[in-house]
PDB file of N, CA and C in Angstrom:
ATOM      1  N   UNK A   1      37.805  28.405  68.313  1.00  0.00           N
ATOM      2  CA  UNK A   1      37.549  27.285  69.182  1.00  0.00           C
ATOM      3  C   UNK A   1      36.286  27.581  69.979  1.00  0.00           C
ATOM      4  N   UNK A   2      35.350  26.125  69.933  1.00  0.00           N
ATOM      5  CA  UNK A   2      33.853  26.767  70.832  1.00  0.00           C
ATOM      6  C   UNK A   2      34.452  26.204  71.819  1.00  0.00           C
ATOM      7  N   UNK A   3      34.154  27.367  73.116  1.00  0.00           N
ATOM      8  CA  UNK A   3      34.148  26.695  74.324  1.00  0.00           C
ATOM      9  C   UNK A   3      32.981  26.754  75.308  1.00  0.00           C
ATOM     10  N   UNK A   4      31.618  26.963  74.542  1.00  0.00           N
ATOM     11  CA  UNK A   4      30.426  27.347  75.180  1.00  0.00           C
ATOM     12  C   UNK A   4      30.032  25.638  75.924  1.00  0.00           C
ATOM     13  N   UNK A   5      30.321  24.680  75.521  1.00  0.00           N
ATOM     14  CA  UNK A   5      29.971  23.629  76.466  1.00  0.00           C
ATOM     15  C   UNK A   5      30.484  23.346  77.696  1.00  0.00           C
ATOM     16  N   UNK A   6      31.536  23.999  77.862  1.00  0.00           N
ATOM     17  CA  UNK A   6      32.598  23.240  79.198  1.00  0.00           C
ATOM     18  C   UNK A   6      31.740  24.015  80.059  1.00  0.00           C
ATOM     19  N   UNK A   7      31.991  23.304  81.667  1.00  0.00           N
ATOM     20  CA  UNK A   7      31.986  24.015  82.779  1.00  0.00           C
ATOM     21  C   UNK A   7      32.271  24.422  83.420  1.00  0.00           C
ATOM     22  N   UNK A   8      32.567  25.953  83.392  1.00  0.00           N
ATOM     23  CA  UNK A   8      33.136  26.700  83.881  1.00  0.00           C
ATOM     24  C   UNK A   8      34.030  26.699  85.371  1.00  0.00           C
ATOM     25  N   UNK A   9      32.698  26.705  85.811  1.00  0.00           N
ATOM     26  CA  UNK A   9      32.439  26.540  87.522  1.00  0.00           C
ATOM     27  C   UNK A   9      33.598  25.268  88.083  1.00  0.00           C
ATOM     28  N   UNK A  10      33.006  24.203  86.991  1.00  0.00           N
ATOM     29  CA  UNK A  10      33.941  22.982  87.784  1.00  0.00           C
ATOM     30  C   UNK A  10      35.088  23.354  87.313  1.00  0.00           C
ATOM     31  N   UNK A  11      35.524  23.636  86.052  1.00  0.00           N
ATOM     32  CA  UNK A  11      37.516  23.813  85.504  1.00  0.00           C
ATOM     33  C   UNK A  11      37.761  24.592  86.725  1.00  0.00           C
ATOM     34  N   UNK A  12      37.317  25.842  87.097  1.00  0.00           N
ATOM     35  CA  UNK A  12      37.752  26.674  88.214  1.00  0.00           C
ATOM     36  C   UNK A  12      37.750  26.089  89.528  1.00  0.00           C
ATOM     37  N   UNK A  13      37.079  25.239  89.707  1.00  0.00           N
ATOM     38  CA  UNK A  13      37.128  25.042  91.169  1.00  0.00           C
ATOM     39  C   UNK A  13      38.286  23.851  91.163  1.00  0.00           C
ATOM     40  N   UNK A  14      38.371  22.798  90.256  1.00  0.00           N
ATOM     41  CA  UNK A  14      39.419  21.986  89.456  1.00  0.00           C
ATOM     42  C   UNK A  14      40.576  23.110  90.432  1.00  0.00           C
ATOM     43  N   UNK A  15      40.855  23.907  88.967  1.00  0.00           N
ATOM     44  CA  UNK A  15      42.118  24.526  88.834  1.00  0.00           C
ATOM     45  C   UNK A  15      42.299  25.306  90.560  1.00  0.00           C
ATOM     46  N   UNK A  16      41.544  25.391  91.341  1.00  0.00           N
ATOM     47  CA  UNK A  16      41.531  26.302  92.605  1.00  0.00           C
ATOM     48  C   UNK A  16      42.263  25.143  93.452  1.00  0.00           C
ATOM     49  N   UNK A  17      41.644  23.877  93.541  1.00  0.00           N
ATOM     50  CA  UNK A  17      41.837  22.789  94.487  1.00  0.00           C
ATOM     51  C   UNK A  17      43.222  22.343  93.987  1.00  0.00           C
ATOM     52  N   UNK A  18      43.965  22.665  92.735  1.00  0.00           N
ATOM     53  CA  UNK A  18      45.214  21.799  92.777  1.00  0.00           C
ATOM     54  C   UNK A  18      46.118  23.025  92.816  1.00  0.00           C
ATOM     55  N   UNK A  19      45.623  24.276  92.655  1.00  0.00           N
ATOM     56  CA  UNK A  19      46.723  24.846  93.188  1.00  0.00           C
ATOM     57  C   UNK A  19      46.732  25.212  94.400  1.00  0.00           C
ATOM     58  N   UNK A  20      45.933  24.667  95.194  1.00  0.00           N
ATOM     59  CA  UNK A  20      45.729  25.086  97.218  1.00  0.00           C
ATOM     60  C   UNK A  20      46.436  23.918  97.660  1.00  0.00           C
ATOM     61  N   UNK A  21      46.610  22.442  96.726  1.00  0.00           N
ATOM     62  CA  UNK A  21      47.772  21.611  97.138  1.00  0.00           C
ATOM     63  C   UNK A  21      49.528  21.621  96.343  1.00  0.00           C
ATOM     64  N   UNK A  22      49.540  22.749  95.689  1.00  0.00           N
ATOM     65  CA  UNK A  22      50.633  22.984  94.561  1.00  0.00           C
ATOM     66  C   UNK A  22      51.330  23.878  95.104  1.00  0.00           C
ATOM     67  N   UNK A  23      51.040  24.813  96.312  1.00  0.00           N
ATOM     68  CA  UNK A  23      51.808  25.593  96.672  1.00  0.00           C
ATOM     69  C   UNK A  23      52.451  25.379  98.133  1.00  0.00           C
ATOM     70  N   UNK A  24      52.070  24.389  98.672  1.00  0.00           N
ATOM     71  CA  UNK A  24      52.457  24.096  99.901  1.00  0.00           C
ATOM     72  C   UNK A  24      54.153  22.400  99.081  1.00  0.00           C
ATOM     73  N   UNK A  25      53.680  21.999  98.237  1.00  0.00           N
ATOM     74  CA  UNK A  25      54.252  21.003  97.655  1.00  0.00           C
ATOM     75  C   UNK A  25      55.826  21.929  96.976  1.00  0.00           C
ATOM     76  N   UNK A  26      55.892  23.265  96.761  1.00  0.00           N
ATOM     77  CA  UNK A  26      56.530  23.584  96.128  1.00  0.00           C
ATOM     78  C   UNK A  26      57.280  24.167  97.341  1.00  0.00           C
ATOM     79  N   UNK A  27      56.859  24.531  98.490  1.00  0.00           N
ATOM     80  CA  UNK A  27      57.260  25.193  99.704  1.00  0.00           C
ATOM     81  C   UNK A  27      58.302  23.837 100.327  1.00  0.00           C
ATOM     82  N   UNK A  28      57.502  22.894 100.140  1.00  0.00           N
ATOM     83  CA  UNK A  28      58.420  21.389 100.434  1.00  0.00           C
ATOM     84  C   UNK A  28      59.288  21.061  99.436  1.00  0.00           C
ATOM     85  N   UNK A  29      59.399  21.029  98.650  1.00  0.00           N
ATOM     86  CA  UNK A  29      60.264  20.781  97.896  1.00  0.00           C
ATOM     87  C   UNK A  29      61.821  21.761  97.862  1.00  0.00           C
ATOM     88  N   UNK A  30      61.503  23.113  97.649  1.00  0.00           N
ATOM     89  CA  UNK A  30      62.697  24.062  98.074  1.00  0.00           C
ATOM     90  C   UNK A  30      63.009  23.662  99.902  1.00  0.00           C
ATOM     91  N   UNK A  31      62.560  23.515 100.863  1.00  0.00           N
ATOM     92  CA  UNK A  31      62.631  23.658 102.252  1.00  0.00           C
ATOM     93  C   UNK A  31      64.167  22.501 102.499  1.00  0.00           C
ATOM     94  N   UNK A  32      63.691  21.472 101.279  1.00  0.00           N
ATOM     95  CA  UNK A  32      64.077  19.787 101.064  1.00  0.00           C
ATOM     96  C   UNK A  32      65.156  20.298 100.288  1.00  0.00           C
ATOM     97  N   UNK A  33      65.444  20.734  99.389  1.00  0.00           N
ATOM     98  CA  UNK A  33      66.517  21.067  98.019  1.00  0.00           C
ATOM     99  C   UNK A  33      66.661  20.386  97.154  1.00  0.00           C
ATOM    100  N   UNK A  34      65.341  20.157  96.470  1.00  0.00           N
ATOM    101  CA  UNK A  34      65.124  19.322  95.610  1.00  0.00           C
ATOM    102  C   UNK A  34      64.424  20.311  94.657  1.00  0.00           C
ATOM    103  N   UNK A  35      64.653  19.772  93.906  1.00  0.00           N
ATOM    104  CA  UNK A  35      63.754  20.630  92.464  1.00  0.00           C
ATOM    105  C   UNK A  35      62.393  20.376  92.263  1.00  0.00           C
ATOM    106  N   UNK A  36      61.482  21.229  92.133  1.00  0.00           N
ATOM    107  CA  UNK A  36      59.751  21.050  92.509  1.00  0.00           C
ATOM    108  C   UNK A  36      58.973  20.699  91.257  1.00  0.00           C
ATOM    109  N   UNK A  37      59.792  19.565  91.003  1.00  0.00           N
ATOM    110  CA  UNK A  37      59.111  19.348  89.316  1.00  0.00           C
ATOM    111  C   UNK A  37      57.688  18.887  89.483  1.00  0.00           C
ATOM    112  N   UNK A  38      57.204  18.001  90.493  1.00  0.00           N
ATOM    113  CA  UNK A  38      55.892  18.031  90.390  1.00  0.00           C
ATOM    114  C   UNK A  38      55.022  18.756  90.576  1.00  0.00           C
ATOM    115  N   UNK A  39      55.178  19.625  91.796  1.00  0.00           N
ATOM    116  CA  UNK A  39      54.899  21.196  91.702  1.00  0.00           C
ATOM    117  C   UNK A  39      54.895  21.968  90.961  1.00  0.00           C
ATOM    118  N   UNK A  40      55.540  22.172  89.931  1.00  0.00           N
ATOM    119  CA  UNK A  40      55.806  23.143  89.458  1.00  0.00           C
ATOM    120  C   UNK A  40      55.008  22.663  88.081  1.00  0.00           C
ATOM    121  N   UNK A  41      54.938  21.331  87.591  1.00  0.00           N
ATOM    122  CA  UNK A  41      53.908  20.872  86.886  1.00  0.00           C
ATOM    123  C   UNK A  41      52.406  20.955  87.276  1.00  0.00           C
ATOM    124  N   UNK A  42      52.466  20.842  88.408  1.00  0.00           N
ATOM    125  CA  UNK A  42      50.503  21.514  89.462  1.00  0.00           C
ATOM    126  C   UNK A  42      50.525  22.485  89.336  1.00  0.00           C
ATOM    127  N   UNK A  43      51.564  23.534  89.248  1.00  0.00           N
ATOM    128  CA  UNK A  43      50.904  24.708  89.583  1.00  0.00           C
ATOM    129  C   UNK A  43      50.781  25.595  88.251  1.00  0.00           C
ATOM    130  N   UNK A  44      51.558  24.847  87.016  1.00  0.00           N
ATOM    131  CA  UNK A  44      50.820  24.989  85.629  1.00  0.00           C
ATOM    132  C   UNK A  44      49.627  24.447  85.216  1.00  0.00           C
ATOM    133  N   UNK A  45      49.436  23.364  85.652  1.00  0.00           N
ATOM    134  CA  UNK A  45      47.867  22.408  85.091  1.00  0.00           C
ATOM    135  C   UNK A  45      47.029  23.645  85.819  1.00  0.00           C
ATOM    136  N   UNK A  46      47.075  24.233  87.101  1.00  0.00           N
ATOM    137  CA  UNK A  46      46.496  24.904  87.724  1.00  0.00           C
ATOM    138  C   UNK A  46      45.799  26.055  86.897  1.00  0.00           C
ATOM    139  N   UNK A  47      46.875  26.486  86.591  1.00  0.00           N
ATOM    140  CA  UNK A  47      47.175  27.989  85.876  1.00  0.00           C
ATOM    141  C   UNK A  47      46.114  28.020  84.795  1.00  0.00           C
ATOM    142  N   UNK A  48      46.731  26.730  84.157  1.00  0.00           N
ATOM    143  CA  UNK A  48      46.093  26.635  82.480  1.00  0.00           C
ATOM    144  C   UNK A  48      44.852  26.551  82.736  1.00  0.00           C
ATOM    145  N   UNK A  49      43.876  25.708  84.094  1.00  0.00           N
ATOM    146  CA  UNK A  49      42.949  24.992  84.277  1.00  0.00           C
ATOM    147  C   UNK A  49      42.184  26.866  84.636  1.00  0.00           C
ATOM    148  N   UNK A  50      42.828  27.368  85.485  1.00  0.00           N
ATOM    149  CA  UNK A  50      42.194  28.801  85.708  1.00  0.00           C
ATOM    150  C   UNK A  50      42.033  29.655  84.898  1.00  0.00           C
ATOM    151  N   UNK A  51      43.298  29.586  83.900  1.00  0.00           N
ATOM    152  CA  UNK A  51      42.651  30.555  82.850  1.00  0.00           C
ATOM    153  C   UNK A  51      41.605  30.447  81.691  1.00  0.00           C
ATOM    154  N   UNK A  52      41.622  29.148  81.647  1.00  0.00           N
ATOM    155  CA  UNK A  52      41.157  28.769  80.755  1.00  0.00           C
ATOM    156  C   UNK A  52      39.343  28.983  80.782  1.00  0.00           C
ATOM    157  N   UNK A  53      39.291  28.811  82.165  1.00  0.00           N
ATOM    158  CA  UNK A  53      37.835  28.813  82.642  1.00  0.00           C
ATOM    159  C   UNK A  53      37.322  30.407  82.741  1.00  0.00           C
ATOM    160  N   UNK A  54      38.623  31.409  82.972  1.00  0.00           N
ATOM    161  CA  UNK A  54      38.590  32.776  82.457  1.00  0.00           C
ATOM    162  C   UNK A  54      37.627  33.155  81.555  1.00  0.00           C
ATOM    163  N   UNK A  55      38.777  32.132  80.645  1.00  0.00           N
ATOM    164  CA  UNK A  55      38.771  32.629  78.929  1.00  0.00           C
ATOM    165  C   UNK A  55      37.253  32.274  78.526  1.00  0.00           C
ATOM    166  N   UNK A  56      36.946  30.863  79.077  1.00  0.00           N
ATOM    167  CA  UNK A  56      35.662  30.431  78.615  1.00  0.00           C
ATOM    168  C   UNK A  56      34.346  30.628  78.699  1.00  0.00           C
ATOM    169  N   UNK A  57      34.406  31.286  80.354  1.00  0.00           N
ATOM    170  CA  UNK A  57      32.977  32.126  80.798  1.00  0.00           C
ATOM    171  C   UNK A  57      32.949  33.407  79.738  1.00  0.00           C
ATOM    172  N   UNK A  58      31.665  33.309  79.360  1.00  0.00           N
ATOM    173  CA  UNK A  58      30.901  34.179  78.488  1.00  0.00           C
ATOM    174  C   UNK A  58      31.448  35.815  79.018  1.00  0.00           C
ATOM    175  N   UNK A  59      30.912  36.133  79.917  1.00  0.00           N
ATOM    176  CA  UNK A  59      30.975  37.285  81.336  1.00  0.00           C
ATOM    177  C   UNK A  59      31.922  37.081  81.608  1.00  0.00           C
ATOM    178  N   UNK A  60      32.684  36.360  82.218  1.00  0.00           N
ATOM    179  CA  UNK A  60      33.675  36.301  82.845  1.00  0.00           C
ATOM    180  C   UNK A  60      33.373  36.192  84.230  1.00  0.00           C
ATOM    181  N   UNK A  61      34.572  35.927  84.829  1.00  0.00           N
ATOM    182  CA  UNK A  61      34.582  36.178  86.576  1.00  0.00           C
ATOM    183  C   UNK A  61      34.832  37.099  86.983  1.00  0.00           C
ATOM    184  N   UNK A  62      35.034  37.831  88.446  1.00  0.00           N
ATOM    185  CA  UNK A  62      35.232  38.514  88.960  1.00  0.00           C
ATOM    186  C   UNK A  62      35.890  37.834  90.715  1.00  0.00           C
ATOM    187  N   UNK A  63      36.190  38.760  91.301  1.00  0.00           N
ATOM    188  CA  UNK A  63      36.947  38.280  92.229  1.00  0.00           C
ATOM    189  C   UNK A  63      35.548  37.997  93.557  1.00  0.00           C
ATOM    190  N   UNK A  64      34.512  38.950  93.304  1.00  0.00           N
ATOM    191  CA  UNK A  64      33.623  38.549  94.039  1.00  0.00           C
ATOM    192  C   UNK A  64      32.716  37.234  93.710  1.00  0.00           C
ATOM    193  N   UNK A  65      33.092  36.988  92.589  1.00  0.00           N
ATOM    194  CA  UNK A  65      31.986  35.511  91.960  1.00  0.00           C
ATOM    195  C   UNK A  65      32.898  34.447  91.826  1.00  0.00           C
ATOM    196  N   UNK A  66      33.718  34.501  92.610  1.00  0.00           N
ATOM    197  CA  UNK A  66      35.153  33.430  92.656  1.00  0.00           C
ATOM    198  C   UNK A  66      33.975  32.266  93.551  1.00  0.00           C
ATOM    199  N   UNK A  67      33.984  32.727  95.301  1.00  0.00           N
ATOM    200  CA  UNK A  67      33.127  31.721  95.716  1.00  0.00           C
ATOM    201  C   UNK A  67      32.100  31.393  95.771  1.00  0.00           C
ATOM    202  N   UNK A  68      31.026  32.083  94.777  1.00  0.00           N
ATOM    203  CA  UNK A  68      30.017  31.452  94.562  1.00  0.00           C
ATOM    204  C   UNK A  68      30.170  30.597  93.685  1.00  0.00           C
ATOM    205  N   UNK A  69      31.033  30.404  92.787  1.00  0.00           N
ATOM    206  CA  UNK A  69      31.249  29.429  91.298  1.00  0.00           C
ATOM    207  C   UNK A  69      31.754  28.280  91.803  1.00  0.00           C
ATOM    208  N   UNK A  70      32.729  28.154  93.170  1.00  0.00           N
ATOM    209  CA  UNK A  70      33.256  27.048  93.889  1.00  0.00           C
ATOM    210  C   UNK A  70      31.976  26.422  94.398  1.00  0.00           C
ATOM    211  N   UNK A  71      31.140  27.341  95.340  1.00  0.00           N
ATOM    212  CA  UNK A  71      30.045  26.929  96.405  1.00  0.00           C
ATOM    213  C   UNK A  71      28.867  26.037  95.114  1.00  0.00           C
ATOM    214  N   UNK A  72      28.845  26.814  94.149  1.00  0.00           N
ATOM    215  CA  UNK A  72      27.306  25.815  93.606  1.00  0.00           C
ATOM    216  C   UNK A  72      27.745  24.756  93.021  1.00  0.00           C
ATOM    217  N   UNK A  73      29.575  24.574  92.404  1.00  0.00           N
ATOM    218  CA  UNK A  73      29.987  23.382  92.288  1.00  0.00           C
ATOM    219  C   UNK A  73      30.077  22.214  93.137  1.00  0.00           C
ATOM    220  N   UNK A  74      30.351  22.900  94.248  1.00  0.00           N
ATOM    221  CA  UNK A  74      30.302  21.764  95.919  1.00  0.00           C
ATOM    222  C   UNK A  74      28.959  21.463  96.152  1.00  0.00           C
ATOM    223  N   UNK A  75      28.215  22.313  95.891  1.00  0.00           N
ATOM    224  CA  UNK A  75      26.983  22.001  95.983  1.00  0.00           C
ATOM    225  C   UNK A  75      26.503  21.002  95.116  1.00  0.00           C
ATOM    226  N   UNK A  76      26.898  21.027  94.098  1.00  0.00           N
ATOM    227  CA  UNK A  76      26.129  19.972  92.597  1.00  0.00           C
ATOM    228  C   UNK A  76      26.898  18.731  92.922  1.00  0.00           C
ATOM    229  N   UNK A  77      28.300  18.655  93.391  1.00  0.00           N
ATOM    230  CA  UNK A  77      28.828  17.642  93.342  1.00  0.00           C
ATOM    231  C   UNK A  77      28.014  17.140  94.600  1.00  0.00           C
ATOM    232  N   UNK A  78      27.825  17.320  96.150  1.00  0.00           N
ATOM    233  CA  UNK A  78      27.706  16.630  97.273  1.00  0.00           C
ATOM    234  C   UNK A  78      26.247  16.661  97.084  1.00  0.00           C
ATOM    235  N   UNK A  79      25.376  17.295  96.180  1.00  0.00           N
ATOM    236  CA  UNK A  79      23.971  16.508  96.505  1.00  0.00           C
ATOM    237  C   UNK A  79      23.668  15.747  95.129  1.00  0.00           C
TER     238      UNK A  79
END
């Protein structure tokens, strides 16, 4: 499978932003006693959306190039 076209940067920052609302949703849902099916469906799209962007960078990431890959995406998107 080629995955040299996708963008990296955005799947990751994607997959970052729905699991920073996927884990507070799943915290509500147990608090409630309800079963966290939509949660628990975010915080797979999440998963898949993060690894995937892993898998797809050439190099790869690192934990220090986490927020620069968010920052030049925020950046491309707001200007």
């Amino acid at each position: 499978m080629d995955l040299a076209g996708l963008d990296t940067d955005l799947i990751l920052t994607i997959g970052l932003a729905i699991a920073i609302f996927a884990v507070p949703a799943v915290i509500l849902a147990f608090s409630n006693h309800r079963p966290p099916r939509a949660a628990a469906v975010a915080v797979l799209v999440s998963g898949g959306l993060i690894i995937l962007a892993f898998y797809a960078k050439p190099d790869g990431y690192t934990i220090e190039r986490i927020p620069d890959a968010v920052a030049r995406t925020l950046a491309r998107v707001f200007n």
